[in-house]
C-alpha atoms as a PDB file:
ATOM      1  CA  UNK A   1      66.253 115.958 138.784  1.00  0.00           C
ATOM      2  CA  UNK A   2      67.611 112.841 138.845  1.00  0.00           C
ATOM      3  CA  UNK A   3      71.538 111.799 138.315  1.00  0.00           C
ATOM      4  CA  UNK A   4      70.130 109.639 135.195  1.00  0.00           C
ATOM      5  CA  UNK A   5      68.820 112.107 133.675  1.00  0.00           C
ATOM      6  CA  UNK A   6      71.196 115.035 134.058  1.00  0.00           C
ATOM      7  CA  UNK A   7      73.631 112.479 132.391  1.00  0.00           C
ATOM      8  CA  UNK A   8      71.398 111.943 129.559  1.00  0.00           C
ATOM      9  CA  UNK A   9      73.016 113.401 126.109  1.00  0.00           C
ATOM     10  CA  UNK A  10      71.294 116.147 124.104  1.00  0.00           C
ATOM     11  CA  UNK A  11      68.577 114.953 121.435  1.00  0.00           C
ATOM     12  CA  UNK A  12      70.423 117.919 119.469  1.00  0.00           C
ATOM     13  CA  UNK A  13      72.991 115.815 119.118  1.00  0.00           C
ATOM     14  CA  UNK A  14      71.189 113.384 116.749  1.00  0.00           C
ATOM     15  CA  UNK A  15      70.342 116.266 114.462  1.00  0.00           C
ATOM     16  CA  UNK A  16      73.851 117.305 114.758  1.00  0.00           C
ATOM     17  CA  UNK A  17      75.487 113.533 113.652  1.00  0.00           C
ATOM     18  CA  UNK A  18      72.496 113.342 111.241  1.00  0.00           C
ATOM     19  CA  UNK A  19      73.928 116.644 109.330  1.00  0.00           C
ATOM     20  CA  UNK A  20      77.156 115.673 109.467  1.00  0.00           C
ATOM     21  CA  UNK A  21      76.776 112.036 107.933  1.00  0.00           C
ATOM     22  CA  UNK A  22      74.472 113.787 105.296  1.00  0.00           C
ATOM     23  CA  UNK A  23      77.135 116.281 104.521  1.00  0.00           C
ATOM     24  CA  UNK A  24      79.959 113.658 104.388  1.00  0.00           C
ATOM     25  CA  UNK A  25      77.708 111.534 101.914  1.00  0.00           C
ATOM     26  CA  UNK A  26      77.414 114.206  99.925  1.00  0.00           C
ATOM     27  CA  UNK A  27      80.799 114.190  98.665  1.00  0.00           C
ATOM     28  CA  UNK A  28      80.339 110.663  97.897  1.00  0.00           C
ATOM     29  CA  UNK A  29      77.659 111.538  95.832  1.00  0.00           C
ATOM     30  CA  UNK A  30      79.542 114.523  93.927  1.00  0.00           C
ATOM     31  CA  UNK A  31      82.588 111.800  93.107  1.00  0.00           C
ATOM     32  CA  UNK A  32      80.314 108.683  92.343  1.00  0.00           C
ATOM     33  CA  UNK A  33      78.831 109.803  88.673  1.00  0.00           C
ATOM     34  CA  UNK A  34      82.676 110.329  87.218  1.00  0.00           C
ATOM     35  CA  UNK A  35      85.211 108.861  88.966  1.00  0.00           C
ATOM     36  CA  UNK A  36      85.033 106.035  86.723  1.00  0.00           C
ATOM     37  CA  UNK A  37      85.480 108.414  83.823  1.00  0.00           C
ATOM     38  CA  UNK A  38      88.156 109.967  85.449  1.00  0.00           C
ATOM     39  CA  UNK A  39      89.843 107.045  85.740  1.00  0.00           C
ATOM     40  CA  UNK A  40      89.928 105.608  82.337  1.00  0.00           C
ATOM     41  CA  UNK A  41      91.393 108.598  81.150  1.00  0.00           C
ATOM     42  CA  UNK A  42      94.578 107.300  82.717  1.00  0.00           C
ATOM     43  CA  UNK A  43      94.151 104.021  81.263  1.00  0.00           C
ATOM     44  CA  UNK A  44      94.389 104.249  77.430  1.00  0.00           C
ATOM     45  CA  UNK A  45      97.372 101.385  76.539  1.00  0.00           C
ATOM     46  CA  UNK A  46      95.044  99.281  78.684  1.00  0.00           C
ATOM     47  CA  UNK A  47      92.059  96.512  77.149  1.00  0.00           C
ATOM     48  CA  UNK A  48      88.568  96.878  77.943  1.00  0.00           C
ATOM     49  CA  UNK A  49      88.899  93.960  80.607  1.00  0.00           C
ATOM     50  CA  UNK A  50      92.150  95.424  82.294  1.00  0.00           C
ATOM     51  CA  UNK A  51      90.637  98.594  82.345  1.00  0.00           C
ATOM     52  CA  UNK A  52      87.327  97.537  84.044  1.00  0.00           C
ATOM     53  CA  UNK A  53      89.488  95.386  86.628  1.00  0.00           C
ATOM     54  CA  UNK A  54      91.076  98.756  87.898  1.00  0.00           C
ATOM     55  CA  UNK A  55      87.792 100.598  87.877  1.00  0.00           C
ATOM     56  CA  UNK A  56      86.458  98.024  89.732  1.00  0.00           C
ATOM     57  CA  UNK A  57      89.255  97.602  92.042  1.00  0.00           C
ATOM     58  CA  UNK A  58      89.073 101.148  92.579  1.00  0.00           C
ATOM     59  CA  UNK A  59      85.186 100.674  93.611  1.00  0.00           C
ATOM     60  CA  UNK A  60      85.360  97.668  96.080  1.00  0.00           C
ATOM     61  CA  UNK A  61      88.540  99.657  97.731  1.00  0.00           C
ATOM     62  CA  UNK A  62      86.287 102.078  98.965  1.00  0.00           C
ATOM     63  CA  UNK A  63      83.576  99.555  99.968  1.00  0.00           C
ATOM     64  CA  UNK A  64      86.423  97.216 101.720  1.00  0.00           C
ATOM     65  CA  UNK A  65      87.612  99.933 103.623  1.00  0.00           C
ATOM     66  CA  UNK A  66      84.138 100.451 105.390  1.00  0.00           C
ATOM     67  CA  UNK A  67      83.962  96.642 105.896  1.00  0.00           C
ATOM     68  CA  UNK A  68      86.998  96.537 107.774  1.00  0.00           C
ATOM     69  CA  UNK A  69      86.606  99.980 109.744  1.00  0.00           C
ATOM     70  CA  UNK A  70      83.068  99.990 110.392  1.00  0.00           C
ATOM     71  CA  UNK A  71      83.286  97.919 113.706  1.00  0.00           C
ATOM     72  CA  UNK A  72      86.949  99.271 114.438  1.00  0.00           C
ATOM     73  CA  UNK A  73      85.917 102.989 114.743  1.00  0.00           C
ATOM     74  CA  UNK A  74      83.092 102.201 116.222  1.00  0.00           C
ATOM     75  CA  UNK A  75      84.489 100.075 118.960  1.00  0.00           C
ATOM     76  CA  UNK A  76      87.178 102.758 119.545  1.00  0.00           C
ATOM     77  CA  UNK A  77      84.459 105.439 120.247  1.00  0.00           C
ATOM     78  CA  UNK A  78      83.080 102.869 122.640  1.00  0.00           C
ATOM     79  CA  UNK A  79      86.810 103.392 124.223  1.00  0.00           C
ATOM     80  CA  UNK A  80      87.164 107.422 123.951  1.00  0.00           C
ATOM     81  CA  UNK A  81      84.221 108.943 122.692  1.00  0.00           C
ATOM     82  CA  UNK A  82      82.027 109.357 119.394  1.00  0.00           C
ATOM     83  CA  UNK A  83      83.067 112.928 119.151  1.00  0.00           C
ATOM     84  CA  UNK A  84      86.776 112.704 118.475  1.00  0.00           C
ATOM     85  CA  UNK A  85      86.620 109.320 116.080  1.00  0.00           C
ATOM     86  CA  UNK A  86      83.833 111.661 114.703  1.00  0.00           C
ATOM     87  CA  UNK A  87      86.038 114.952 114.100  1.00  0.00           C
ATOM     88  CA  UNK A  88      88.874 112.338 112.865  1.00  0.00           C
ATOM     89  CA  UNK A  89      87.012 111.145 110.752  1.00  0.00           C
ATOM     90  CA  UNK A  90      85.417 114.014 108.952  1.00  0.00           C
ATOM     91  CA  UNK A  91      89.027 115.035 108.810  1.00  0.00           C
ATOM     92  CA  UNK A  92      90.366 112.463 106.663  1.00  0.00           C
ATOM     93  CA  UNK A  93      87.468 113.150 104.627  1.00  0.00           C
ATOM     94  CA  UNK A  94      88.144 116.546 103.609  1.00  0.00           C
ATOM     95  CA  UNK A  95      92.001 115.538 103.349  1.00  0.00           C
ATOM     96  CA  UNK A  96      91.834 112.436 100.699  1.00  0.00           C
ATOM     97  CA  UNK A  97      88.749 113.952  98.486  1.00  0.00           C
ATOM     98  CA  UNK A  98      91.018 116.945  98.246  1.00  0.00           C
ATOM     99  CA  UNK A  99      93.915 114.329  97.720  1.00  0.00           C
ATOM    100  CA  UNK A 100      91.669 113.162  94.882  1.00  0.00           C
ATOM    101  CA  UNK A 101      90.927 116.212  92.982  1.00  0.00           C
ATOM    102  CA  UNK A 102      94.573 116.656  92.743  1.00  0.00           C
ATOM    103  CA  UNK A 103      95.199 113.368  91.315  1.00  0.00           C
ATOM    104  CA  UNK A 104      92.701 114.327  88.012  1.00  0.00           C
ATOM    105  CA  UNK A 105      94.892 117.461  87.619  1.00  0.00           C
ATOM    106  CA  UNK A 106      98.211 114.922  86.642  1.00  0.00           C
ATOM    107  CA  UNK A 107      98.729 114.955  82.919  1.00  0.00           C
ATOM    108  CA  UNK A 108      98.413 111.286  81.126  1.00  0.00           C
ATOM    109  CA  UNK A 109     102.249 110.985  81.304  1.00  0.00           C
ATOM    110  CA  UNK A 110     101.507 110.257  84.872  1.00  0.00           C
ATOM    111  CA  UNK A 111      99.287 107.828  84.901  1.00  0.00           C
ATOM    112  CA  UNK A 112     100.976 105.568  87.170  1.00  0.00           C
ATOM    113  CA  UNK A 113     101.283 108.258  90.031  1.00  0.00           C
ATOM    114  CA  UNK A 114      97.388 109.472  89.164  1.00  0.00           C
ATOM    115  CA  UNK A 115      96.173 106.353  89.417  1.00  0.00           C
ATOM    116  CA  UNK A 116      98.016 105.777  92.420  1.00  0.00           C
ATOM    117  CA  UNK A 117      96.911 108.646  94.204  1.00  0.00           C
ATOM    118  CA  UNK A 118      93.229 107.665  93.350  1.00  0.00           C
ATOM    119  CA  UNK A 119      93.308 104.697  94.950  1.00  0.00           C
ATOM    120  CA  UNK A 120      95.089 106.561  97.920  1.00  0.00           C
ATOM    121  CA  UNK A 121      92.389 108.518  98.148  1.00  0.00           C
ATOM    122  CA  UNK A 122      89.796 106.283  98.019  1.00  0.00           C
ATOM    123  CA  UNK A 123      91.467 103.976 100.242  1.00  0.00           C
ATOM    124  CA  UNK A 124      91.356 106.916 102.689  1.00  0.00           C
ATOM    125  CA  UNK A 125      87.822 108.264 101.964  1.00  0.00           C
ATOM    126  CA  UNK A 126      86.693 104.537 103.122  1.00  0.00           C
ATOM    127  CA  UNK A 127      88.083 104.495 106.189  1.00  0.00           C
ATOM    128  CA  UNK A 128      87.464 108.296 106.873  1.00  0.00           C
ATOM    129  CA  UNK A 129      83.620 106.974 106.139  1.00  0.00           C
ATOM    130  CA  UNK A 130      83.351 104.237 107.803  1.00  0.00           C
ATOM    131  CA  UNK A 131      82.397 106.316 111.330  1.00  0.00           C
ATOM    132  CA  UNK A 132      78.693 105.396 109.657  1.00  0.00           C
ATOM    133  CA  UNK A 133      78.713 103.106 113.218  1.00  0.00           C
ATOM    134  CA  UNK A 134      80.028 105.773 115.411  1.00  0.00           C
ATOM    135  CA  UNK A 135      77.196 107.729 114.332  1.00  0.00           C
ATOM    136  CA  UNK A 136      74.776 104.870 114.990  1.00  0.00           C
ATOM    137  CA  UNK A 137      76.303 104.374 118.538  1.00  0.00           C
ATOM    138  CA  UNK A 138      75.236 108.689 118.924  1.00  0.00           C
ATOM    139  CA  UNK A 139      71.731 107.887 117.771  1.00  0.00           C
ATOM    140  CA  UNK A 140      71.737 104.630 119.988  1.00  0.00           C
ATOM    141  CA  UNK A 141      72.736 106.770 123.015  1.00  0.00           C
ATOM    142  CA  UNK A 142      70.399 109.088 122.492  1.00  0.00           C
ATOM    143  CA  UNK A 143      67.343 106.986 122.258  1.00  0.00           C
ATOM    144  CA  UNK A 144      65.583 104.550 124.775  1.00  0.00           C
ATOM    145  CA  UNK A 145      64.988 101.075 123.257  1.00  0.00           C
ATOM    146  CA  UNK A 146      61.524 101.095 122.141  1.00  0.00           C
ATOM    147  CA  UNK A 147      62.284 104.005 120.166  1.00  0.00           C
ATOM    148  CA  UNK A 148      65.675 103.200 118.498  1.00  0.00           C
ATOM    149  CA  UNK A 149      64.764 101.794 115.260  1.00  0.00           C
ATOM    150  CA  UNK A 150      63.985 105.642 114.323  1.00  0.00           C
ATOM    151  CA  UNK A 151      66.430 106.631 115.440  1.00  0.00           C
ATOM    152  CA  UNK A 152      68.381 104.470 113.101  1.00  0.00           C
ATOM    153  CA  UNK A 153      66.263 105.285 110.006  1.00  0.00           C
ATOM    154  CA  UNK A 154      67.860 109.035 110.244  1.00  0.00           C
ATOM    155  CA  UNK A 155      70.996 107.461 108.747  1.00  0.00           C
ATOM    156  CA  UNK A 156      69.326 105.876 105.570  1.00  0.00           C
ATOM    157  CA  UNK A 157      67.830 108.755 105.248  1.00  0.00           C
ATOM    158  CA  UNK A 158      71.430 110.701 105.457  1.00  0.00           C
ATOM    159  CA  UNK A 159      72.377 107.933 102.661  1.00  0.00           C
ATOM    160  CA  UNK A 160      69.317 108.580 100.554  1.00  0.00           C
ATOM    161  CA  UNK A 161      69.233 112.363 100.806  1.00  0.00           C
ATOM    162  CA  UNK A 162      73.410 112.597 100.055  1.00  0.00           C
ATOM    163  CA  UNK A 163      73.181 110.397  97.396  1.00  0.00           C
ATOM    164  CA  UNK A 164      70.513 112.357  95.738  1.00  0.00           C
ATOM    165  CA  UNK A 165      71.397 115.801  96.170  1.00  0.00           C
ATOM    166  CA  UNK A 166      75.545 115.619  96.495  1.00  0.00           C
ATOM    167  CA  UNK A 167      75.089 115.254  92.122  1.00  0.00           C
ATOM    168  CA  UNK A 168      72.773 117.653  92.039  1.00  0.00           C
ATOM    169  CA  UNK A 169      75.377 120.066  93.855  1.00  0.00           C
ATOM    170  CA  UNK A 170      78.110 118.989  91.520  1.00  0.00           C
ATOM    171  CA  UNK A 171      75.793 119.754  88.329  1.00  0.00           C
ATOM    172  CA  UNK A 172      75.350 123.405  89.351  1.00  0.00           C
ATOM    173  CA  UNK A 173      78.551 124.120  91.491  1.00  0.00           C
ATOM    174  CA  UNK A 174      81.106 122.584  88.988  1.00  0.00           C
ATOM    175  CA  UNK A 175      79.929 126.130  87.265  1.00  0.00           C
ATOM    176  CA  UNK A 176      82.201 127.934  90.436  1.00  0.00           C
ATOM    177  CA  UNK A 177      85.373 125.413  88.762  1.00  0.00           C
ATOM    178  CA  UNK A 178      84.990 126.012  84.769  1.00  0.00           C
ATOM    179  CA  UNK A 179      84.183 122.283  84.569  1.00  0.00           C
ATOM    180  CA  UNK A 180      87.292 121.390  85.505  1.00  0.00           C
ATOM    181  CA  UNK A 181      88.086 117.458  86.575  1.00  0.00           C
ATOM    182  CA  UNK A 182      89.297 118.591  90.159  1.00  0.00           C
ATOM    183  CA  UNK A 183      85.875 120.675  90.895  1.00  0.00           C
ATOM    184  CA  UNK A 184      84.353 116.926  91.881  1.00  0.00           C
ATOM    185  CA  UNK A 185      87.505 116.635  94.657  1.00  0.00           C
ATOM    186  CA  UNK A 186      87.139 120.557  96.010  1.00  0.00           C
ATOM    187  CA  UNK A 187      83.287 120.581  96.597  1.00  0.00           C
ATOM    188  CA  UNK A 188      83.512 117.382  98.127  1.00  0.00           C
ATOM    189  CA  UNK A 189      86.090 118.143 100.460  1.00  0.00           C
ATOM    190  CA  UNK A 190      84.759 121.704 100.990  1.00  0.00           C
ATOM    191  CA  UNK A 191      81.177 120.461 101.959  1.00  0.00           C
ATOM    192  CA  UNK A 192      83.268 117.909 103.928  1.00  0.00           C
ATOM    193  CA  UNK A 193      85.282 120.776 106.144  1.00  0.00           C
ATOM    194  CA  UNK A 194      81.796 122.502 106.668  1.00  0.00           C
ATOM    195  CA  UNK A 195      80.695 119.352 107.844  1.00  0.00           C
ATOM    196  CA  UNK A 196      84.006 119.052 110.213  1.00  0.00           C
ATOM    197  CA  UNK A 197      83.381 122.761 111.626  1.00  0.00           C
ATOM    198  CA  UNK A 198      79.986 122.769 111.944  1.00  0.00           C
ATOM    199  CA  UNK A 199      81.081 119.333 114.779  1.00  0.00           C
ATOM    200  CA  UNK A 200      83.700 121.094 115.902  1.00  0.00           C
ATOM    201  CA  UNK A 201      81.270 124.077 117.205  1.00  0.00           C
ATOM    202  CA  UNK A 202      78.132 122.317 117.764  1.00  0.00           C
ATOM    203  CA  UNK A 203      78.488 118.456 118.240  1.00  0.00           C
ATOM    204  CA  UNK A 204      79.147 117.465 122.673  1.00  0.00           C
ATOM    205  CA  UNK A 205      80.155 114.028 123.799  1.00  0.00           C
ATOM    206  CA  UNK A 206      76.925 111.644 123.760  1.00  0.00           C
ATOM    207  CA  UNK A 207      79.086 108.435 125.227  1.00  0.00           C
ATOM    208  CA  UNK A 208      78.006 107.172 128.441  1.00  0.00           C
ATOM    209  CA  UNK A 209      81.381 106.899 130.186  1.00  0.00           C
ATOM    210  CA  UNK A 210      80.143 104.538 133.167  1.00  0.00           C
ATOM    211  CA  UNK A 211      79.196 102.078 129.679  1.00  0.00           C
ATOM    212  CA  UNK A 212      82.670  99.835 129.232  1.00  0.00           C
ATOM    213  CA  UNK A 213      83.764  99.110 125.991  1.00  0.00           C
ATOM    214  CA  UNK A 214      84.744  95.113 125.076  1.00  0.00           C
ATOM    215  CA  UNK A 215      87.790  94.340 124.742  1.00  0.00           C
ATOM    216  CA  UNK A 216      87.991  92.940 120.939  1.00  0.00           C
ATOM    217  CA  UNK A 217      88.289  95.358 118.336  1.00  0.00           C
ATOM    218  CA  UNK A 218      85.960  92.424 115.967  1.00  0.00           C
ATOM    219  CA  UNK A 219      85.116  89.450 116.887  1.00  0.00           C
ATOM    220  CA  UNK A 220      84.429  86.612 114.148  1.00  0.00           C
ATOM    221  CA  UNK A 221      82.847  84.498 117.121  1.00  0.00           C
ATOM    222  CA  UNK A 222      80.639  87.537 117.880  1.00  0.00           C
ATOM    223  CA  UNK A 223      79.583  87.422 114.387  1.00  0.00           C
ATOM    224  CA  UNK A 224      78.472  84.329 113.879  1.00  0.00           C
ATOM    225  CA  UNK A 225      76.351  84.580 116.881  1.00  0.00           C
ATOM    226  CA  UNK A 226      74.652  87.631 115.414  1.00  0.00           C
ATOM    227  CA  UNK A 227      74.250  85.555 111.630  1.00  0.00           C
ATOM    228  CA  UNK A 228      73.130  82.406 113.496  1.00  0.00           C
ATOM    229  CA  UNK A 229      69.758  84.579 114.903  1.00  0.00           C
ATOM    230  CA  UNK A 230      67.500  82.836 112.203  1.00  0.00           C
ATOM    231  CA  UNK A 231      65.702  86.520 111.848  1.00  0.00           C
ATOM    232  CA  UNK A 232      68.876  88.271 111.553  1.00  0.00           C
ATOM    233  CA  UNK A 233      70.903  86.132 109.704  1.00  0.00           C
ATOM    234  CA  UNK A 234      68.382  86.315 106.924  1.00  0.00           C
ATOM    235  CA  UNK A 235      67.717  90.242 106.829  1.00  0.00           C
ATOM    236  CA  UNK A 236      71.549  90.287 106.563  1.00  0.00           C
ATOM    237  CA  UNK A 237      71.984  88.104 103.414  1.00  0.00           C
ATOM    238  CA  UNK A 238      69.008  89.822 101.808  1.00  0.00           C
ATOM    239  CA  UNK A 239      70.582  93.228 102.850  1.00  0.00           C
ATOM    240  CA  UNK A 240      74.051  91.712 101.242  1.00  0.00           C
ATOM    241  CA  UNK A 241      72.510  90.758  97.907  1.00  0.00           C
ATOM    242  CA  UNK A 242      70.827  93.879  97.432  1.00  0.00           C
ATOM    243  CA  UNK A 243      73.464  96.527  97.850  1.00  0.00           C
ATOM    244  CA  UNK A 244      76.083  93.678  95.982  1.00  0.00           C
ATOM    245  CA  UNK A 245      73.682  94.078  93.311  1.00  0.00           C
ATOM    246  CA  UNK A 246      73.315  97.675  93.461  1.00  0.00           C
ATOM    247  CA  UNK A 247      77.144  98.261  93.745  1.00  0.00           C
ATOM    248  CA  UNK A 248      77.900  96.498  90.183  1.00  0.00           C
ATOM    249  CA  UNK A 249      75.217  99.290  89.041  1.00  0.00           C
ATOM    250  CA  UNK A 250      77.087 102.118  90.676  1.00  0.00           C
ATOM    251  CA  UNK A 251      80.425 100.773  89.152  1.00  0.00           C
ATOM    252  CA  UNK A 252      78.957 100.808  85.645  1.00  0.00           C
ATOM    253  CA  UNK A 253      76.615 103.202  84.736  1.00  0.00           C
ATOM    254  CA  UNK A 254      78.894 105.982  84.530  1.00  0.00           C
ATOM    255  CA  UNK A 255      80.510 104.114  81.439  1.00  0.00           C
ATOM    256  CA  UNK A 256      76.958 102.892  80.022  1.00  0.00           C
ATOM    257  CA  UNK A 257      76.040 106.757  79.413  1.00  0.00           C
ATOM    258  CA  UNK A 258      78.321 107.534  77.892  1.00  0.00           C
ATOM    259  CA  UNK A 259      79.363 104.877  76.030  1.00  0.00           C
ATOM    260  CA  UNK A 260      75.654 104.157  74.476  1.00  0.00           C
ATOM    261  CA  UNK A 261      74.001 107.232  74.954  1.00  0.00           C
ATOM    262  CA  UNK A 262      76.788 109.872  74.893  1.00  0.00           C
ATOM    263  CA  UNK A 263      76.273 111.770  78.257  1.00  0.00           C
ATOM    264  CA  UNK A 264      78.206 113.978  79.207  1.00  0.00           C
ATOM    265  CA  UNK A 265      79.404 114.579  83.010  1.00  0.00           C
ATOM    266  CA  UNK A 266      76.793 117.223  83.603  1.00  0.00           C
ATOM    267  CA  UNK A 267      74.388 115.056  82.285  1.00  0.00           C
ATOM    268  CA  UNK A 268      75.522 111.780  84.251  1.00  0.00           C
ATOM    269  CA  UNK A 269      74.858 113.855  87.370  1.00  0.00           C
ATOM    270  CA  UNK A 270      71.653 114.096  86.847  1.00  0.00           C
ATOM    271  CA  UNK A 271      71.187 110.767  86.056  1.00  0.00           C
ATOM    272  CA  UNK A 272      72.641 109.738  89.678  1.00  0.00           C
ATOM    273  CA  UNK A 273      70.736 112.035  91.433  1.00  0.00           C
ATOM    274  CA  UNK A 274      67.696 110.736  89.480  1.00  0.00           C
ATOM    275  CA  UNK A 275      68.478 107.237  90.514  1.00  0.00           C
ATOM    276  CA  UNK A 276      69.207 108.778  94.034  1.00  0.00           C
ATOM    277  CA  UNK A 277      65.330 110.761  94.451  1.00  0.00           C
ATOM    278  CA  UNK A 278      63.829 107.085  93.286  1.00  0.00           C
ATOM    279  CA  UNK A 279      65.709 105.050  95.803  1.00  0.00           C
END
C-alpha cells in the first residue's frame, strides 16, 4: 500500500464532524424560537423601538461572531489540527448556552446583569460556532476534488436537520425542566457536551500535516480575489441577500406569534421546526 494512501484520513471521520455540527446546531435551534421572548422580559421601562434595537443587537452578535471567526478558526486548524479547534470549540458551546440558561433564571431587578450575560453568551456561542469551516476543511480532507461538493452538502444538511429538529427537542424535553426559562440553556448545552464526548472518543486528526498553512489569519486582498470570480462573486451576493433576508425573519417571528396570534413557547417551537422541515 502506498505512503499516500496509508496517510489518507478515515471517511468515518466525515460522519463523525457531520454529527457533531448537527448536534451543536441543535442547540441553536432549541434557543432560536424564545430567546427573543426571553429577552424582553428584561426590558419592560424600555419603548417598542429600544426594545427591538437590543433584540436585534442581540441577534447580529451571534451572526458577527461567525463572520469574524469563521476564517480565524479555520485557518488555525490549518496550523494545529481540526480536532483540537474542534473539541475547543464544542467546549465553549456547552459553557456559554449553559451561561445562558442561567442568565433567564435572574429576577427583573437584574436586568442589567441578565441582559448582560445574554449577550455574553451569545457573543460566546458565535465564536464557539463558528468551527462551521473547520468542519468543512475535515470534509475537504477527506474527499478527492471531483467529489467535494458532497461532501460539502453534509453541512447544510447538519443546518437543515438542527434547525428542524433542535425545537422539536425543546417542545418535548422542556417537559424533563417544568417549563422552566433555563430548560432552553441546559438541553442545549447538554446535547452540546454529548456532542463534545462523543469527539473526544471517536473523532482522529484528518489534517494533512505535510499541507502548510498561510500565513494571514484573513486576508481582505484574498477576498476580493475570490468576489472578483464573476461566477463566485455572484453566488455570494445572492447567498448574502437570502440568509440577510431570512435572518430579519428569525429575529421576528418569535414576537409576531405571540403578539398577533398568542402562541405560547411550546407552540412557537413548533412553528420553527415547521419552518425548519420546509426549508
Amino acid at each position: 500500500m502506498s505512503s499516500s494512501a496509508e496517510a489518507k484520513p478515515p471517511r468515518s471521520a466525515m460522519f463523525i464532524v457531520w454529527l457533531v455540527v448537527f448536534i451543536d446546531l441543535l442547540g441553536f435551534g432549541i434557543v432560536l424560537p424564545v430567546m427573543p421572548r426571553q429577552v424582553e422580559h428584561y426590558l419592560p421601562n424600555l419603548s417598542e423601538q429600544e426594545r427591538g434595537l437590543v433584540i436585534g443587537v442581540l441577534f447580529s452578535s451571534f451572526s458577527l461572531m461567525q463572520f469574524i471567526f469563521s476564517p480565524v478558526w479555520g485557518r488555525v486548524s490549518d496550523r494545529i489540527g481540526r480536532r483540537p479547534v474542534l473539541l475547543v470549540s464544542l467546549l465553549g458551546s456547552v459553557i456559554f448556552y449553559a451561561l445562558y440558561g442561567y442568565s433567564v433564571t435572574l429576577p427583573v431587578e437584574q436586568a442589567t446583569l441578565a441582559v448582560a450575560l445574554m449577550f455574553a453568551s451569545r457573543i460566546g456561542s458565535g465564536i464557539a460556532g463558528a468551527s462551521v469551516g473547520t468542519a468543512a476543511a475535515v470534509i475537504a480532507d477527506c474527499t478527492t476534488r471531483e467529489k467535494r461538493a458532497k461532501g460539502m452538502a453534509l453541512i447544510g444538511i447538519a443546518f437543515g436537520g438542527g434547525f428542524t429538529l433542535g425545537p422539536l427537542i425543546a417542545y418535548f424535553g422542556l417537559g424533563l425542566f417544568q417549563d422552566e426559562p433555563w430548560g432552553v440553556g441546559a438541553l442545549a448545552s447538554g446535547l452540546s457536551a454529548i456532542a463534545l464526548i462523543f469527539a473526544l472518543a471517536k473523532f482522529k486528526e484528518t489534517r494533512n500535516p505535510e499541507n502548510k498553512a498561510g500565513k494571514e489569519f484573513f486576508s481582505i486582498e484574498r477576498t476580493r480575489e475570490v468576489l472578483r470570480m464573476p461566477n463566485v462573486g455572484r453566488l455570494v451576493l445572492v447567498y448574502f441577500l437570502a440568509i440577510f433576508a431570512f435572518a430579519n425573519f428569525e429575529a421576528t417571528l418569535a414576537m409576531l406569534t405571540k403578539d398577533a396570534f398568542g402562541l405560547t413557547d411550546r407552540d412557537n417551537f413548533l412553528v420553527f421546526a415547521l419552518v425548519g422541515f420546509v426549508l
